[in-house]
C-alpha atoms as a PDB file:
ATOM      1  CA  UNK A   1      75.985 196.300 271.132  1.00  0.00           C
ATOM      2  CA  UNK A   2      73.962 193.063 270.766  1.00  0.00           C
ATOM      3  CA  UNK A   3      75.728 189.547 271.667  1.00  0.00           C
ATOM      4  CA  UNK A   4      75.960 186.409 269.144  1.00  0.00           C
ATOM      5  CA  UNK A   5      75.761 183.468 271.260  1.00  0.00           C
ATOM      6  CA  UNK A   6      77.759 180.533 269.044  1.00  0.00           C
ATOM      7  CA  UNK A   7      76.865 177.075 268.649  1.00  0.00           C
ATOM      8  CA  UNK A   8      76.733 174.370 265.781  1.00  0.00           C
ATOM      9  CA  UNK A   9      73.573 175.317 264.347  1.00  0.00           C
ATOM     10  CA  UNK A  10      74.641 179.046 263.763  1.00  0.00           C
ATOM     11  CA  UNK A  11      78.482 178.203 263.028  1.00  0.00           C
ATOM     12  CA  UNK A  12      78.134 177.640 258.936  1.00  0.00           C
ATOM     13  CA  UNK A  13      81.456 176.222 257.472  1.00  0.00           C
ATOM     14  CA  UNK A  14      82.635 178.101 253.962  1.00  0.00           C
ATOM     15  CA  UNK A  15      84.006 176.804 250.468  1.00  0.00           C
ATOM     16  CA  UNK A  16      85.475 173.363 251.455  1.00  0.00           C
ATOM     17  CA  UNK A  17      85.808 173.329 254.691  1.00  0.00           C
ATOM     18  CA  UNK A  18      84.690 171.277 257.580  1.00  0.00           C
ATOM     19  CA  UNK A  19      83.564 171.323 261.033  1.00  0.00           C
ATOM     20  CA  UNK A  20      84.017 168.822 263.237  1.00  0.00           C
ATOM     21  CA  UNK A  21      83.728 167.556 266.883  1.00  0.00           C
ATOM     22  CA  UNK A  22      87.219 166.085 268.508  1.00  0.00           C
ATOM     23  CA  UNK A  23      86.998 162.493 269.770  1.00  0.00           C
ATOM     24  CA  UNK A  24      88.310 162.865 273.486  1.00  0.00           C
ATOM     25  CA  UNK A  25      92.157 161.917 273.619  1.00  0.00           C
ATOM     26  CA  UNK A  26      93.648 158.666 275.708  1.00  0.00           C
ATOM     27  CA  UNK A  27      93.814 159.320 279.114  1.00  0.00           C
ATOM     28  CA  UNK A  28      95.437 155.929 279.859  1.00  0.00           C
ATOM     29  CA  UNK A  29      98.142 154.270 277.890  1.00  0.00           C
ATOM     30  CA  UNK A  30      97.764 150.447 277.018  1.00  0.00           C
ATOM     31  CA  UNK A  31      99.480 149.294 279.969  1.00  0.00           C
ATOM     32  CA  UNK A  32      97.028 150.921 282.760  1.00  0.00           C
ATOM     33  CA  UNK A  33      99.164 154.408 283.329  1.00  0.00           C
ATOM     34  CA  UNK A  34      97.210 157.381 283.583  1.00  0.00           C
ATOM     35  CA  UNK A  35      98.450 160.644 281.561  1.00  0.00           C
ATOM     36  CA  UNK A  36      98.294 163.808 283.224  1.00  0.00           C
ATOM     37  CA  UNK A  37      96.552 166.605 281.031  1.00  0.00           C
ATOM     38  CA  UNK A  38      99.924 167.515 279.172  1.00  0.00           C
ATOM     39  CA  UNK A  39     101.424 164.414 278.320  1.00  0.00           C
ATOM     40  CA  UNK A  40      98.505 163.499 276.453  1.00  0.00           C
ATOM     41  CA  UNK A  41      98.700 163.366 272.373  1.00  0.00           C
ATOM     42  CA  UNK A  42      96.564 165.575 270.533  1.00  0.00           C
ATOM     43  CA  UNK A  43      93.301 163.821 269.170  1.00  0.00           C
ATOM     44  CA  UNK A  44      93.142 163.090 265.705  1.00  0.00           C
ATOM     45  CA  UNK A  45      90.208 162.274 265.004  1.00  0.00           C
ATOM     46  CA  UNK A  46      86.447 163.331 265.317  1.00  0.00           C
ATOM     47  CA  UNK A  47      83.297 163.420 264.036  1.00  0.00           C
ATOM     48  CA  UNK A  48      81.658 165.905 261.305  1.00  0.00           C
ATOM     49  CA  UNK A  49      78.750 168.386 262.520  1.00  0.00           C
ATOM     50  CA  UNK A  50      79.236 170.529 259.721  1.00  0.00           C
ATOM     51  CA  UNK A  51      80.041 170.989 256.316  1.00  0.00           C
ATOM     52  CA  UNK A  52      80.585 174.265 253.917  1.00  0.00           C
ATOM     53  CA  UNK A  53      78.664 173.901 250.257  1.00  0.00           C
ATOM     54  CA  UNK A  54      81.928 172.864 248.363  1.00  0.00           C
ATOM     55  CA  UNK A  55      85.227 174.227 246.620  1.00  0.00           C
ATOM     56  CA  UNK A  56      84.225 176.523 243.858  1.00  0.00           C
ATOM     57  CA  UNK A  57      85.439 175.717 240.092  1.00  0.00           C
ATOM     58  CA  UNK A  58      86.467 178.183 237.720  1.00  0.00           C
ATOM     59  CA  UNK A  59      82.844 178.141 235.979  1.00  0.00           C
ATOM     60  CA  UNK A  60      81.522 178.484 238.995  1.00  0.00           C
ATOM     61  CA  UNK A  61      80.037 175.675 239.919  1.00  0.00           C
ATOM     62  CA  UNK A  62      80.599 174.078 243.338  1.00  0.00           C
ATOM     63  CA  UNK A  63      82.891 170.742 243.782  1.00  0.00           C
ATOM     64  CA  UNK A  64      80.449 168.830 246.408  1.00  0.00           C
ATOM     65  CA  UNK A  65      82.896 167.306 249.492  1.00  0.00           C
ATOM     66  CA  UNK A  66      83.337 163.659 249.869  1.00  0.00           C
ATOM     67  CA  UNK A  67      82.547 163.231 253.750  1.00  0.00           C
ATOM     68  CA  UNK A  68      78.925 164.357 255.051  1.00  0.00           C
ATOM     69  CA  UNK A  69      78.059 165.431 258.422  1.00  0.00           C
ATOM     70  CA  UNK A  70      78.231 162.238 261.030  1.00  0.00           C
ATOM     71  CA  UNK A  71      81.280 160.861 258.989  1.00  0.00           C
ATOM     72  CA  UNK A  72      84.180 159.631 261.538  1.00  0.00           C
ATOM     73  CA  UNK A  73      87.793 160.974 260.187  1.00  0.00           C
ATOM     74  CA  UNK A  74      91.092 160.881 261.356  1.00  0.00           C
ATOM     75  CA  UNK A  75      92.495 164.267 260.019  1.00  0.00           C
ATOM     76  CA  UNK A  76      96.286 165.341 259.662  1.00  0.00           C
ATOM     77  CA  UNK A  77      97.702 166.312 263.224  1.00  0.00           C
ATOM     78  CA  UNK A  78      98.836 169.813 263.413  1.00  0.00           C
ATOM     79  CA  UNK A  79      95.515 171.329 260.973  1.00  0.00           C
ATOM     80  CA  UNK A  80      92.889 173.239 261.484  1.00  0.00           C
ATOM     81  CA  UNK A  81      91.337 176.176 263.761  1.00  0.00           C
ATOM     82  CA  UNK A  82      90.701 174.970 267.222  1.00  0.00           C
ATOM     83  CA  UNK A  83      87.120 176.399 268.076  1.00  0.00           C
ATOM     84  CA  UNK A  84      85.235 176.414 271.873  1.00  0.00           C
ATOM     85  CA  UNK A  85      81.789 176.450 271.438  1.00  0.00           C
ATOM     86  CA  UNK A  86      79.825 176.219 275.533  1.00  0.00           C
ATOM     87  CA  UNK A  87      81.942 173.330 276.582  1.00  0.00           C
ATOM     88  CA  UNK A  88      83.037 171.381 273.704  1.00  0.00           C
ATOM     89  CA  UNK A  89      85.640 171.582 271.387  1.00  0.00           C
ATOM     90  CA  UNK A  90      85.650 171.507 267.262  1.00  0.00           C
ATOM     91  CA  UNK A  91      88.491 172.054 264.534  1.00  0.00           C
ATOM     92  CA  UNK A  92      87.486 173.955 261.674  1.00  0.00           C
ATOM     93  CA  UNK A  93      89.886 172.679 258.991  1.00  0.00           C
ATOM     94  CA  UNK A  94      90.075 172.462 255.135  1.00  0.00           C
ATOM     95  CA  UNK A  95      88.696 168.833 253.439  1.00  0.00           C
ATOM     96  CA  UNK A  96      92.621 168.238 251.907  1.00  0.00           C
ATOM     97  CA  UNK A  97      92.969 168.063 255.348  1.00  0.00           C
ATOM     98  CA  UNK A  98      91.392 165.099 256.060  1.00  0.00           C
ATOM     99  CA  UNK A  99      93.423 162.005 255.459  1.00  0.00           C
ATOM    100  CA  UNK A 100      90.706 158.809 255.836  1.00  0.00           C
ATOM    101  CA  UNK A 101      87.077 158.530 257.005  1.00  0.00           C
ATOM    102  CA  UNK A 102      87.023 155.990 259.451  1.00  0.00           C
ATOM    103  CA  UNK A 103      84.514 152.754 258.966  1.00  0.00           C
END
């Protein structure tokens, strides 16, 4: 049985969905306390590496997305497919998903 080694360049979002990269998460609050691994809040936002070609219509034509890989987003908290490729980690999620694209 052969072996599929995974990685950005061979992990292809479908319809309108999104991959992207998760910002790291604070490891120190505002006042100077350091948060142990589980006290930490899930990340929010991240960066896109990857986009599918678009939402299909009824016709048949494709919606395009309104973000574009290297877009910065902040994306609703709980959404998405957490995905480890090597040592990094990415969230798979669906574009109604994404709430703002940060400037």
């Amino acid at each position: 049985m052969s072996t599929i080694a995974l990685s950005v360049t061979t992990l292809r979002p479908l319809g309108d969905r999104v991959l992207l990269k998760t910002l790291k998460a604070e490891e120190k609050t505002s006042g100077g306390i350091l948060l142990p691994g589980t006290a930490q809040e899930k990340p929010q936002t991240g960066e896109i590496v990857g986009v599918g070609p678009g939402k299909a219509n009824d016709d048949g034509t494709r919606q395009a997305l309104e973000v574009q890989v290297g877009d910065k987003v902040l994306y609703a908290k709980y959404s998405g497919t957490e995905v480890k490729l090597g040592t990094e980690e990415y969230v798979l999620l669906a574009e109604k998903d994404i709430l703002a694209v940060l400037a």
